[in-house]
PDB file of N, CA and C in Angstrom:
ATOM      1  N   UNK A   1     -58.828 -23.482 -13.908  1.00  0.00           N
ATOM      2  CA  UNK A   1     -58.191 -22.183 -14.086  1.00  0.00           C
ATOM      3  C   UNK A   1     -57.957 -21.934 -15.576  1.00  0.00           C
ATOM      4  N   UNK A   2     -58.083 -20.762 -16.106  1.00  0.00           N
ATOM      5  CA  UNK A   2     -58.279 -20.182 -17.386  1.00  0.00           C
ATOM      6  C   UNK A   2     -56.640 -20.134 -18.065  1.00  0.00           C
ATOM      7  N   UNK A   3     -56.097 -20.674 -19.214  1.00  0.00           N
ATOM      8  CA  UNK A   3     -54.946 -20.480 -19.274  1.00  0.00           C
ATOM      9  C   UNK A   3     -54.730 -19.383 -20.529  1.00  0.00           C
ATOM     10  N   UNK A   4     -53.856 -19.144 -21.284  1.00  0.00           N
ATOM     11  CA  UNK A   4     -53.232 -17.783 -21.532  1.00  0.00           C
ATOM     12  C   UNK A   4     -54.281 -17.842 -23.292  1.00  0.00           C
ATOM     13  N   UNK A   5     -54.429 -18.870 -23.542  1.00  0.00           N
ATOM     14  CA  UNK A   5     -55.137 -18.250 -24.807  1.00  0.00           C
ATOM     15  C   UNK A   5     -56.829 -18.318 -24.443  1.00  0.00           C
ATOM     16  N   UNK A   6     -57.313 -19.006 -23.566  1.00  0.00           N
ATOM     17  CA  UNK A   6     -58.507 -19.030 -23.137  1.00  0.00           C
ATOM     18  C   UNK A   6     -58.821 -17.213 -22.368  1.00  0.00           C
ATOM     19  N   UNK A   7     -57.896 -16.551 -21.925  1.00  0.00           N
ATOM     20  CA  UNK A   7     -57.787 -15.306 -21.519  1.00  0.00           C
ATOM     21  C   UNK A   7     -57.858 -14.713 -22.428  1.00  0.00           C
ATOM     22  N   UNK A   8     -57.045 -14.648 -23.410  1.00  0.00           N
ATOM     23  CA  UNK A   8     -56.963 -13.838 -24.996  1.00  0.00           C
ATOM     24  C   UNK A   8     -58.245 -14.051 -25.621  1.00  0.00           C
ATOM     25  N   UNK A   9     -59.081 -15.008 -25.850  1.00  0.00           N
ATOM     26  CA  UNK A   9     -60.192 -15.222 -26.739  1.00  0.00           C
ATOM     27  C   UNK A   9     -61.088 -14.493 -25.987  1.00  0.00           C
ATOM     28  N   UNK A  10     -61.221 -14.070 -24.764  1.00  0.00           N
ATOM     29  CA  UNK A  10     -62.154 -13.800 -23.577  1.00  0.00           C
ATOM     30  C   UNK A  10     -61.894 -12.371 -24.003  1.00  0.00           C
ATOM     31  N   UNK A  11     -60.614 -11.929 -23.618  1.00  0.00           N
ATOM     32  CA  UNK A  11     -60.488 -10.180 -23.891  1.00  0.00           C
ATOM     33  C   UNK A  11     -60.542  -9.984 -25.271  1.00  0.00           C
ATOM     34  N   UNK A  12     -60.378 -10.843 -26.292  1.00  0.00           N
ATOM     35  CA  UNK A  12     -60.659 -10.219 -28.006  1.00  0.00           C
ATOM     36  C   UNK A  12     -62.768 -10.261 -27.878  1.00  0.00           C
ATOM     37  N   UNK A  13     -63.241 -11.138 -27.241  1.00  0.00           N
ATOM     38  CA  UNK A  13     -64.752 -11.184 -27.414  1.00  0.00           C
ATOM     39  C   UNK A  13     -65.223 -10.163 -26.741  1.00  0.00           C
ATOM     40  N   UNK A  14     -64.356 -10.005 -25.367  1.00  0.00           N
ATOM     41  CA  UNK A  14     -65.002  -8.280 -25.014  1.00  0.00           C
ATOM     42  C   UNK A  14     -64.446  -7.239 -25.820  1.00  0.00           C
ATOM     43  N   UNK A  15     -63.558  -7.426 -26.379  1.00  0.00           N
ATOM     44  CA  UNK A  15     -62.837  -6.019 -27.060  1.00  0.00           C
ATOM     45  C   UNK A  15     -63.829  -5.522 -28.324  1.00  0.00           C
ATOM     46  N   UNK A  16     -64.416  -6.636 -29.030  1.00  0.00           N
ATOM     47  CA  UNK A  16     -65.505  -6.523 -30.163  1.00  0.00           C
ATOM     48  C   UNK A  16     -66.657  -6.366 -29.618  1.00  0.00           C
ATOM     49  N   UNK A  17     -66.743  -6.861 -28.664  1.00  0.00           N
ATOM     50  CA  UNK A  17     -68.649  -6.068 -27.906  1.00  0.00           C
ATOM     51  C   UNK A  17     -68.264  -4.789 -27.648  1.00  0.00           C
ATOM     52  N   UNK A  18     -67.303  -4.289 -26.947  1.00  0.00           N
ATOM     53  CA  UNK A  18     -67.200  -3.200 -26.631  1.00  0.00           C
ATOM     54  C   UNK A  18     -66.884  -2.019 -28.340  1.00  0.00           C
ATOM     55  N   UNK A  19     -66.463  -2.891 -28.810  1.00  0.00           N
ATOM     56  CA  UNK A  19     -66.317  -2.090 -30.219  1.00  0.00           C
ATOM     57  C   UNK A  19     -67.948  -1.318 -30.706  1.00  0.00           C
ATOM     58  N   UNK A  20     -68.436  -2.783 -30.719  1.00  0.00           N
ATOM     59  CA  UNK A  20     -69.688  -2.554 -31.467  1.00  0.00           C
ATOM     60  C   UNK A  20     -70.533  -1.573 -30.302  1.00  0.00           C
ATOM     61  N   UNK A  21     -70.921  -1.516 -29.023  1.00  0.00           N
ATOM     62  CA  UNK A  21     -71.748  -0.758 -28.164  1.00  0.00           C
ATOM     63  C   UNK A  21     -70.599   1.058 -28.674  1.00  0.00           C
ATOM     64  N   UNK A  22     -69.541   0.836 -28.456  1.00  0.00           N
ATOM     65  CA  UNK A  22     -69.123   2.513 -28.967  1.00  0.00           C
ATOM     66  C   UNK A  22     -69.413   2.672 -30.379  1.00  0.00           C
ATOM     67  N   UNK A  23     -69.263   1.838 -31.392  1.00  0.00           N
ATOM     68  CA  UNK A  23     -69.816   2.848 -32.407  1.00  0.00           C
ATOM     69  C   UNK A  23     -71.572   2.513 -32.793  1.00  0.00           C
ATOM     70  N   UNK A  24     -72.400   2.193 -31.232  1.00  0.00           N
ATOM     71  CA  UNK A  24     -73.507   2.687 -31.815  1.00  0.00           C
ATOM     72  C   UNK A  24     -73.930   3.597 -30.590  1.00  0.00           C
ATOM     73  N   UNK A  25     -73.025   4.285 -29.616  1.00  0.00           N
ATOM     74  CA  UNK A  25     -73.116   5.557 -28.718  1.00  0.00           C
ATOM     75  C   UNK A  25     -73.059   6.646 -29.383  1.00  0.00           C
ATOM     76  N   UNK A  26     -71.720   6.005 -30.283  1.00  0.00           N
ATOM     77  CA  UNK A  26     -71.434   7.422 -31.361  1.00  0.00           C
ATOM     78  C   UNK A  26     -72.372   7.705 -32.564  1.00  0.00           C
ATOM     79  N   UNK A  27     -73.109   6.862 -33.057  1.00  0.00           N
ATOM     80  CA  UNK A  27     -74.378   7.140 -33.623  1.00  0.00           C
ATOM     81  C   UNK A  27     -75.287   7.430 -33.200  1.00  0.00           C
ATOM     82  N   UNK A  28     -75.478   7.273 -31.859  1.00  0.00           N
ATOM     83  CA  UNK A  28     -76.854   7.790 -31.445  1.00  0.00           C
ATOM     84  C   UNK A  28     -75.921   9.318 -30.708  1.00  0.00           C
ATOM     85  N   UNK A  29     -75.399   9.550 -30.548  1.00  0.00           N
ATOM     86  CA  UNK A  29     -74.696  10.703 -29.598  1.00  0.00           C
ATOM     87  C   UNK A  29     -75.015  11.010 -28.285  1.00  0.00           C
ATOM     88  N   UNK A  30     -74.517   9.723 -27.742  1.00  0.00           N
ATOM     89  CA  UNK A  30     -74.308   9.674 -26.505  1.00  0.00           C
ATOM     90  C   UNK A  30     -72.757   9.609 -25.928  1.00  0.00           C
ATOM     91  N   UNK A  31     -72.181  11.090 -26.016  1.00  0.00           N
ATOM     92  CA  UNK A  31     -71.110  11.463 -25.984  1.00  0.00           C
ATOM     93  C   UNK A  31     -70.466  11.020 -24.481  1.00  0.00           C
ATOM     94  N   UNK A  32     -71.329  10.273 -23.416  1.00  0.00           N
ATOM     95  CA  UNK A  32     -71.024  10.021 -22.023  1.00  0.00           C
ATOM     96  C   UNK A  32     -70.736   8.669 -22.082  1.00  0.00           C
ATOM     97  N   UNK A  33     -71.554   8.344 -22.714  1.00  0.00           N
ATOM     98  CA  UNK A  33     -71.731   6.172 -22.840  1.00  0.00           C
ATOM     99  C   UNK A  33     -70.625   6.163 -23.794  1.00  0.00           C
ATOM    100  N   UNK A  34     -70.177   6.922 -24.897  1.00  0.00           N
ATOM    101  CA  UNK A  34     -68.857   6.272 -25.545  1.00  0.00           C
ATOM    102  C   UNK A  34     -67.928   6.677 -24.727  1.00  0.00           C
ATOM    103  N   UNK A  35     -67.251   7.907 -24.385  1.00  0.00           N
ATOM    104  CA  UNK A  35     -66.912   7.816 -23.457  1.00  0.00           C
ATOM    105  C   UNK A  35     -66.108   7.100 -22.020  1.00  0.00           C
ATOM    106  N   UNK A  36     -66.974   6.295 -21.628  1.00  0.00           N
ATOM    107  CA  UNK A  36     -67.283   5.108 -20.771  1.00  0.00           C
ATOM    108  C   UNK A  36     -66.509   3.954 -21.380  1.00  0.00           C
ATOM    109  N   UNK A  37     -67.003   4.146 -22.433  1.00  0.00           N
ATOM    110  CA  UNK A  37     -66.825   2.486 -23.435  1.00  0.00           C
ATOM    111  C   UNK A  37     -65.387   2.635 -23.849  1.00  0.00           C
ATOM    112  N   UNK A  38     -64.997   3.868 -23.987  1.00  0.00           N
ATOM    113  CA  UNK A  38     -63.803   4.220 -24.682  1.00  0.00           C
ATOM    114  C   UNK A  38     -62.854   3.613 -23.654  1.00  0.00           C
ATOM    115  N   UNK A  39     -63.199   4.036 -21.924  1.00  0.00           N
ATOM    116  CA  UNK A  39     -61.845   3.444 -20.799  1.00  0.00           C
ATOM    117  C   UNK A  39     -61.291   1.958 -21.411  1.00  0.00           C
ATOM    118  N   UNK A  40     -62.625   1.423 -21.154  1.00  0.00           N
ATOM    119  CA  UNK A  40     -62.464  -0.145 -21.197  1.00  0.00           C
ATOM    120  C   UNK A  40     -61.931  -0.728 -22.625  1.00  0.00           C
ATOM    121  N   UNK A  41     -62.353   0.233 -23.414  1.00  0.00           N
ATOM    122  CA  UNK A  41     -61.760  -0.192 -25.133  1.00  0.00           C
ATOM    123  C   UNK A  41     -60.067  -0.088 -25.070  1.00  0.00           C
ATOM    124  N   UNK A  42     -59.522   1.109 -24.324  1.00  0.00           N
ATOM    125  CA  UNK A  42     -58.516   1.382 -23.777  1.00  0.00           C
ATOM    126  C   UNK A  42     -58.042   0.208 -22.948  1.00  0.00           C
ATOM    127  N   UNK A  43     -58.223  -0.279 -22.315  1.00  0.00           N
ATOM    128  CA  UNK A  43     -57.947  -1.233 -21.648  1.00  0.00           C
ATOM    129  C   UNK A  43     -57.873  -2.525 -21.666  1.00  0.00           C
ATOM    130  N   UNK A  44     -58.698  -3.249 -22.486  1.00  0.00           N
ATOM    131  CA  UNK A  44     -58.656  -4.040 -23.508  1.00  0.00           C
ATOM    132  C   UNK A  44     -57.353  -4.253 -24.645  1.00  0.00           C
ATOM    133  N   UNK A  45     -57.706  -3.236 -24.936  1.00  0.00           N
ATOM    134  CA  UNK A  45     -56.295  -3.091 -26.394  1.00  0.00           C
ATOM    135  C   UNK A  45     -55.114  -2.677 -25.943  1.00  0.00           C
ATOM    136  N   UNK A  46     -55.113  -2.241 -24.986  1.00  0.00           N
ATOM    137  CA  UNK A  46     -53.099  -2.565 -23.648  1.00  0.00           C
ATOM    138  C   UNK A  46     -52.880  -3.819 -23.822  1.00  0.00           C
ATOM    139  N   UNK A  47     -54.139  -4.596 -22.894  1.00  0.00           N
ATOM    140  CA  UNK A  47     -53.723  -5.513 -22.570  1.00  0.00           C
ATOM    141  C   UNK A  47     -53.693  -6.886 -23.599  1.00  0.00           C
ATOM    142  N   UNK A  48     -54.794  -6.913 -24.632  1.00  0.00           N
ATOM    143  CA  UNK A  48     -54.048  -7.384 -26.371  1.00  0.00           C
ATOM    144  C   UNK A  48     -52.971  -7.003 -27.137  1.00  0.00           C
ATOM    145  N   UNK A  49     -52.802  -5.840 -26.426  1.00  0.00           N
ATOM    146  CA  UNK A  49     -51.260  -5.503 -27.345  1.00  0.00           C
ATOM    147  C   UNK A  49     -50.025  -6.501 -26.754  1.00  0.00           C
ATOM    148  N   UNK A  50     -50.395  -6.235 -25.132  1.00  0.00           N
ATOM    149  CA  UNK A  50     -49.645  -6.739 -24.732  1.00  0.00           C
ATOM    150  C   UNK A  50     -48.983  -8.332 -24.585  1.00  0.00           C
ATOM    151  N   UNK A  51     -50.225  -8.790 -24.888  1.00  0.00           N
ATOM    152  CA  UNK A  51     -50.237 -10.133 -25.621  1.00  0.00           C
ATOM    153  C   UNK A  51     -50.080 -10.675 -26.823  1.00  0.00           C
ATOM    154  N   UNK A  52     -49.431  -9.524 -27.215  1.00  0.00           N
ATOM    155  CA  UNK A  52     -48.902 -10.164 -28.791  1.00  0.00           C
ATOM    156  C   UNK A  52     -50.268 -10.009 -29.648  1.00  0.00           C
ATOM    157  N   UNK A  53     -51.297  -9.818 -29.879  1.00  0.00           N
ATOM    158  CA  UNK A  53     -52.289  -9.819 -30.575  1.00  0.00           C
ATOM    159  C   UNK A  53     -51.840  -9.044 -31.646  1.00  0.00           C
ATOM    160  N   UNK A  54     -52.242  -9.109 -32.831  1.00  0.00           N
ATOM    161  CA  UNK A  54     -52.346  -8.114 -33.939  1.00  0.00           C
ATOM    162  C   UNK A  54     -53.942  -7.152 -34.347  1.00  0.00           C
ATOM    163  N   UNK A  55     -54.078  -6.583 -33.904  1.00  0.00           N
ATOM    164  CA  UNK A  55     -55.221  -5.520 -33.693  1.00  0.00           C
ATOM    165  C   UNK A  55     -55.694  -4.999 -35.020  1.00  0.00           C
ATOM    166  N   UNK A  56     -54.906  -5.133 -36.232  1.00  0.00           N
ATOM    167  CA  UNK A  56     -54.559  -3.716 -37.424  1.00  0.00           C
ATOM    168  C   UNK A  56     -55.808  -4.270 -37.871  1.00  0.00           C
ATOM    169  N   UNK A  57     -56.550  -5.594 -37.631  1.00  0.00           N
ATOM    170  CA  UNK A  57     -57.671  -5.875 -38.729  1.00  0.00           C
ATOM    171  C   UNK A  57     -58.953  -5.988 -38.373  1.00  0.00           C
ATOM    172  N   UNK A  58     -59.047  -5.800 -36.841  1.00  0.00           N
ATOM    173  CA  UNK A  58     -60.052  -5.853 -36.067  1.00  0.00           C
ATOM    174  C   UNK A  58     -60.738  -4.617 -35.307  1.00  0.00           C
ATOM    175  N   UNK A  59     -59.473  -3.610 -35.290  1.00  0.00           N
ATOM    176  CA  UNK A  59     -59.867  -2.938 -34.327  1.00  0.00           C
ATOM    177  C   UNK A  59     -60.744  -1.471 -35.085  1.00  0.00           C
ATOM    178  N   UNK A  60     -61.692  -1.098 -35.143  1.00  0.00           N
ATOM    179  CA  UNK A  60     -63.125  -0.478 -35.827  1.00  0.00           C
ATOM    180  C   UNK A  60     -63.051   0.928 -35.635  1.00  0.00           C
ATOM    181  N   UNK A  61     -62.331   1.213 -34.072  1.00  0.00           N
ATOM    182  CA  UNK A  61     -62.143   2.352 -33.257  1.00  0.00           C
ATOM    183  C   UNK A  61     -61.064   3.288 -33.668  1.00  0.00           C
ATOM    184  N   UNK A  62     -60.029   2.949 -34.071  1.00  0.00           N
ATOM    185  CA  UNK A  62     -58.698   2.922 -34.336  1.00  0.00           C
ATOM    186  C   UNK A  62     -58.027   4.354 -33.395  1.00  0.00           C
ATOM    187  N   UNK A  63     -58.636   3.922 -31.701  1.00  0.00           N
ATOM    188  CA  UNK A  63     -58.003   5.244 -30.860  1.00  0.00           C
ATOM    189  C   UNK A  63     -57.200   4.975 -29.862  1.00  0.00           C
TER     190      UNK A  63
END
């Protein structure tokens, strides 16, 4: 079973894939696929906030 920082390293590695796939939706202008990417970027960064993470140096999106 996965314990609390093995969870955190898991949601910061999706939070940066998901970074990088939205800002290359938003370069190509695919206003549906960022979009999309945006829920889960959203969702991600709740739930790092909520974990105490500090976001201010990582996060690319800043929404």
């Amino acid at each position: 079973m996965a314990n609390g920082l093995e969870i955190t390293r898991d949601s910061l590695n999706d939070f940066m894939k998901i970074q990088r796939y939205m800002l290359l939706a938003k370069e190509e202008n695919a206003t549906k696929t960022y979009e999309e990417l945006k829920e889960e970027y959203l969702f991600l960064k709740a739930l790092l906030m909520t974990a105490g993470v500090n976001l201010t140096d990582i996060d690319k999106i800043k929404e």
